[in-house]
N, C-alpha and C. Protein backbone atom coordinates (compact mmCIF):
# COMPACT_ATOMS: atom_id res chain seq x y z
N UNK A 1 0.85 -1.17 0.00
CA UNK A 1 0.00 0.00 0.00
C UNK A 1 0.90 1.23 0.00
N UNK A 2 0.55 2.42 -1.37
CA UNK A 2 1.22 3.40 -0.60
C UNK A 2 0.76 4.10 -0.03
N UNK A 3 1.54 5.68 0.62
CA UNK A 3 1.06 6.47 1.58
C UNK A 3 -0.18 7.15 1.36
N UNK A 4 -0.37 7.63 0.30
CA UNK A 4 -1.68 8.24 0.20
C UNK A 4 -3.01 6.72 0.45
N UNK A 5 -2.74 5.82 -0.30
CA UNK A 5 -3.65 4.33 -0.06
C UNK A 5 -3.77 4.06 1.66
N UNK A 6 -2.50 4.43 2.31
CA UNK A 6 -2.84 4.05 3.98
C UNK A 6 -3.40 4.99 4.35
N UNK A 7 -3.35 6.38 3.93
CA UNK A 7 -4.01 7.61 4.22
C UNK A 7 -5.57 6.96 4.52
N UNK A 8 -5.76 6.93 3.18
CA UNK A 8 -7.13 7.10 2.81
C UNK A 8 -7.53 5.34 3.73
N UNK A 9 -6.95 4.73 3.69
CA UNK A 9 -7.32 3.56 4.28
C UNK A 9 -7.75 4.12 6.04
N UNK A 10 -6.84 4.89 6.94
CA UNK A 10 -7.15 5.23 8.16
C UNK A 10 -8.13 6.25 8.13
N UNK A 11 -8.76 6.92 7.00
CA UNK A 11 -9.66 8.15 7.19
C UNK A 11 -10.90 6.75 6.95
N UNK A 12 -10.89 6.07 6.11
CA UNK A 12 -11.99 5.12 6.04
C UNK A 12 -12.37 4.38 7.67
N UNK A 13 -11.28 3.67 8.15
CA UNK A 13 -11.58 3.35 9.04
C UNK A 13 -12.40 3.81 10.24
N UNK A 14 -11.81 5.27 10.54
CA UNK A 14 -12.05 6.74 11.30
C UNK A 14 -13.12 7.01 11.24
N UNK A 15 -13.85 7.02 9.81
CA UNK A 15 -15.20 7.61 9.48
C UNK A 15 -16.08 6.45 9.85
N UNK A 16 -15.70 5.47 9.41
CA UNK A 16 -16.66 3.63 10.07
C UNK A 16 -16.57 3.43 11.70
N UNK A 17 -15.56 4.28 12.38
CA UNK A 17 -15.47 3.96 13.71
C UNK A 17 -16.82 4.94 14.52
N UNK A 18 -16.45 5.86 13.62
CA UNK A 18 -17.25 7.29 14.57
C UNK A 18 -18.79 7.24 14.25
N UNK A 19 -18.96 6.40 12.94
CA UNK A 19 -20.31 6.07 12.55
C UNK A 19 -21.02 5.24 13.31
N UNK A 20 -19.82 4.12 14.28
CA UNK A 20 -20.70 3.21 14.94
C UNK A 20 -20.82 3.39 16.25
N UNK A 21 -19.81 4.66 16.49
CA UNK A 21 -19.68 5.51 17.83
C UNK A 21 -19.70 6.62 17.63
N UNK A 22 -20.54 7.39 17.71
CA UNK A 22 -20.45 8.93 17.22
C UNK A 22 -19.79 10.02 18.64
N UNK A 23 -20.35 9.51 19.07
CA UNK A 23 -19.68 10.15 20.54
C UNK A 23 -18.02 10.24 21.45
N UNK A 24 -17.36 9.36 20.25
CA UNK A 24 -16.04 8.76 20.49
C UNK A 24 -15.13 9.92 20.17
N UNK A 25 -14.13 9.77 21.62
CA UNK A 25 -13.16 11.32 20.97
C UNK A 25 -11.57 10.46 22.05
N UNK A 26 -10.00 10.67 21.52
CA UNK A 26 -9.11 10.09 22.12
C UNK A 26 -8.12 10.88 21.58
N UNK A 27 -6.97 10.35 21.76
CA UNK A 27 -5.49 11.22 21.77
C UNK A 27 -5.10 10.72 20.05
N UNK A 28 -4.43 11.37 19.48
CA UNK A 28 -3.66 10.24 18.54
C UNK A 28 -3.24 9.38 18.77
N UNK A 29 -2.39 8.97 19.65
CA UNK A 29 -2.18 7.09 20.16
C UNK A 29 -3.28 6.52 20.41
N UNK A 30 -4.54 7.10 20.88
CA UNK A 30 -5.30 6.17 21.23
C UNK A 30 -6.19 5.79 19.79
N UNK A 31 -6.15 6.51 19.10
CA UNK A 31 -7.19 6.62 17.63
C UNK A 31 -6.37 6.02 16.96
N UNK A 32 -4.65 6.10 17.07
CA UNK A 32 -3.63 4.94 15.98
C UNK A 32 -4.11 3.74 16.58
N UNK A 33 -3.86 3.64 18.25
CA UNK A 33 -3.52 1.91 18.38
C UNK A 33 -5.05 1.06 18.76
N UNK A 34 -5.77 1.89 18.75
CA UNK A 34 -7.15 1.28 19.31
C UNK A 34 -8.80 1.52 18.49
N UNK A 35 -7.85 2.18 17.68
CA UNK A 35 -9.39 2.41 16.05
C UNK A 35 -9.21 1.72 14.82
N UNK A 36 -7.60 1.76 14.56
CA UNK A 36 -7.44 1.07 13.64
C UNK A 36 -6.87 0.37 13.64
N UNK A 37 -7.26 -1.02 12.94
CA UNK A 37 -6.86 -2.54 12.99
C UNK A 37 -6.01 -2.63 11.33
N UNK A 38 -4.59 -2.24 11.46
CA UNK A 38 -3.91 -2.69 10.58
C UNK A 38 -3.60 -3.99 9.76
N UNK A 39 -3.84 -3.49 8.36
CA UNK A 39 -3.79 -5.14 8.06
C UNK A 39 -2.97 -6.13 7.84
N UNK A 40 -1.52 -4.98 8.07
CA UNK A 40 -0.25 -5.50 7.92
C UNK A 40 0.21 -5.03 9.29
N UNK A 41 1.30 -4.99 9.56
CA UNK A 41 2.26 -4.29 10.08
C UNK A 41 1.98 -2.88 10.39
N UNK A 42 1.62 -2.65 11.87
CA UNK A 42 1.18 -1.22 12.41
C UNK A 42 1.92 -0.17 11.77
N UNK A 43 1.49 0.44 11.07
CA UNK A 43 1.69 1.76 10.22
C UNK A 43 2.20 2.76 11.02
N UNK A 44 3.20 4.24 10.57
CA UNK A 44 3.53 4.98 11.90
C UNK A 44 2.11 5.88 12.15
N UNK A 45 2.26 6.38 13.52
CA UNK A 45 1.42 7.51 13.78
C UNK A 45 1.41 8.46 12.97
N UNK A 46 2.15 8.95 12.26
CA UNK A 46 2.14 9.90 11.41
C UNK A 46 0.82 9.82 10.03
N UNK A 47 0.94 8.87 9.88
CA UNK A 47 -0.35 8.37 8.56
C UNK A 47 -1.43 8.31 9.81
N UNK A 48 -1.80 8.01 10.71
CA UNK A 48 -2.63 8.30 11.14
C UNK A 48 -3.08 9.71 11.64
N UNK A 49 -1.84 10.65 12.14
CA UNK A 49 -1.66 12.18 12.45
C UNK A 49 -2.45 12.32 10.50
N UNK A 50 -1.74 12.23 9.83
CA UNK A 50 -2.22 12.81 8.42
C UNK A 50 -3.55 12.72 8.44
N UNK A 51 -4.40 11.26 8.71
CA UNK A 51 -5.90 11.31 8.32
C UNK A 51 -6.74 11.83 8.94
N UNK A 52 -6.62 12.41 10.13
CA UNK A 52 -7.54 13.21 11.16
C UNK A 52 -7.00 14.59 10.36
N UNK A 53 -5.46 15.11 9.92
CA UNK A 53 -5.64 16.48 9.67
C UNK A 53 -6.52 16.40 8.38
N UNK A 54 -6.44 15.51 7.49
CA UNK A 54 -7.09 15.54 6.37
C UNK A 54 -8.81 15.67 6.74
N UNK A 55 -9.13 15.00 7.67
CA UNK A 55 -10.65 14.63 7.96
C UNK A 55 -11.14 16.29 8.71
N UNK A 56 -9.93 16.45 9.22
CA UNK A 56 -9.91 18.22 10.00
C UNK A 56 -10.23 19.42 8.69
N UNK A 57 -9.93 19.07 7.83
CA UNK A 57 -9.56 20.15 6.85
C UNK A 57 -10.81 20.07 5.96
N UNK A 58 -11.50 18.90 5.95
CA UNK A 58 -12.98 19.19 5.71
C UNK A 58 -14.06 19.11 6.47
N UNK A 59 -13.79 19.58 7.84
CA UNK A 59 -14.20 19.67 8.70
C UNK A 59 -15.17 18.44 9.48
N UNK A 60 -14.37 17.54 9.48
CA UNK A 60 -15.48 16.30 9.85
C UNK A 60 -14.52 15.83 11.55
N UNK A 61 -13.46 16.41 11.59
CA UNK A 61 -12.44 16.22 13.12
C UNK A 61 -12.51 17.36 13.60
N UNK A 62 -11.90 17.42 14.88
CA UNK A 62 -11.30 18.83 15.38
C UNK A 62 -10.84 18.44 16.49
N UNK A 63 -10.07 19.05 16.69
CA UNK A 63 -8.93 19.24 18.18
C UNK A 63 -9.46 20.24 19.03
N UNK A 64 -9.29 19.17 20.32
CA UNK A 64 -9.70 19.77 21.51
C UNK A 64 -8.86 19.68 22.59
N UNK A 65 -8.41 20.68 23.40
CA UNK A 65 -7.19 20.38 24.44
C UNK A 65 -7.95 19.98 25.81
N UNK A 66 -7.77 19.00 26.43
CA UNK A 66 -8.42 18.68 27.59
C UNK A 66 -6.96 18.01 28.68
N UNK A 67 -6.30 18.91 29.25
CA UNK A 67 -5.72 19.49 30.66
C UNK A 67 -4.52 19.44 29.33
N UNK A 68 -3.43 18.28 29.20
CA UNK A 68 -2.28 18.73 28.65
C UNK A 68 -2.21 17.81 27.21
N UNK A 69 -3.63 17.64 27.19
CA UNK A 69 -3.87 16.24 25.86
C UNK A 69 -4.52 17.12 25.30
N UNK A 70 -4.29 16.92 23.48
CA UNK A 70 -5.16 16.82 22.53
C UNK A 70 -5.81 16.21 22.12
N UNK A 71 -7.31 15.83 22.65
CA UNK A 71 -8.05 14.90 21.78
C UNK A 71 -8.87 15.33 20.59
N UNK A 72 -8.86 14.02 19.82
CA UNK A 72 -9.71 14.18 18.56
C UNK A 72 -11.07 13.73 19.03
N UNK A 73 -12.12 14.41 18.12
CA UNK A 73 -13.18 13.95 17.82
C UNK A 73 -14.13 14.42 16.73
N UNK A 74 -15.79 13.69 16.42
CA UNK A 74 -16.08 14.24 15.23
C UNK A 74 -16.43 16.06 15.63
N UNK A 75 -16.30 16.70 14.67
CA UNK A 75 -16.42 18.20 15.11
C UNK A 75 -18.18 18.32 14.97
N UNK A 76 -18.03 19.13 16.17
CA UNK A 76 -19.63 19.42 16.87
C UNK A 76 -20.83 20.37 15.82
């Protein structure tokens, strides 16, 4: 797979997770290691950092600081 294919593979996942949990919001580690089920070999955080900014930029994420964490979730 390349990078744009894992891209779009973790924004798929992201959008199927929040569809079956809409209420679901976590850190980037927690949305890399516990939303998406890699089908190879755990991918870096970074392709996952990419698909929330991508999902951010059409406004379907957004960042929220809660004490010294950034969590994601779907934007309100």
């Amino acid at each position: 797979m390349n990078e744009d294919n894992t891209i779009d593979y973790a924004i798929s996942v992201i959008r199927r997770f929040l569809s079956e949990r809409p209420d679901s919001a976590d850190t980037l580690d927690g949305i890399h290691r516990w939303w998406i089920r890699w089908p190879r070999l755990e991918e870096s955080s970074l392709v996952t950092l990419a698909a929330l900014e991508r999902l951010e930029s059409v406004g379907e994420m957004e960042q929220i600081k809660v004490g010294s964490s950034m969590i994601w979730r779907r934007k309100k």
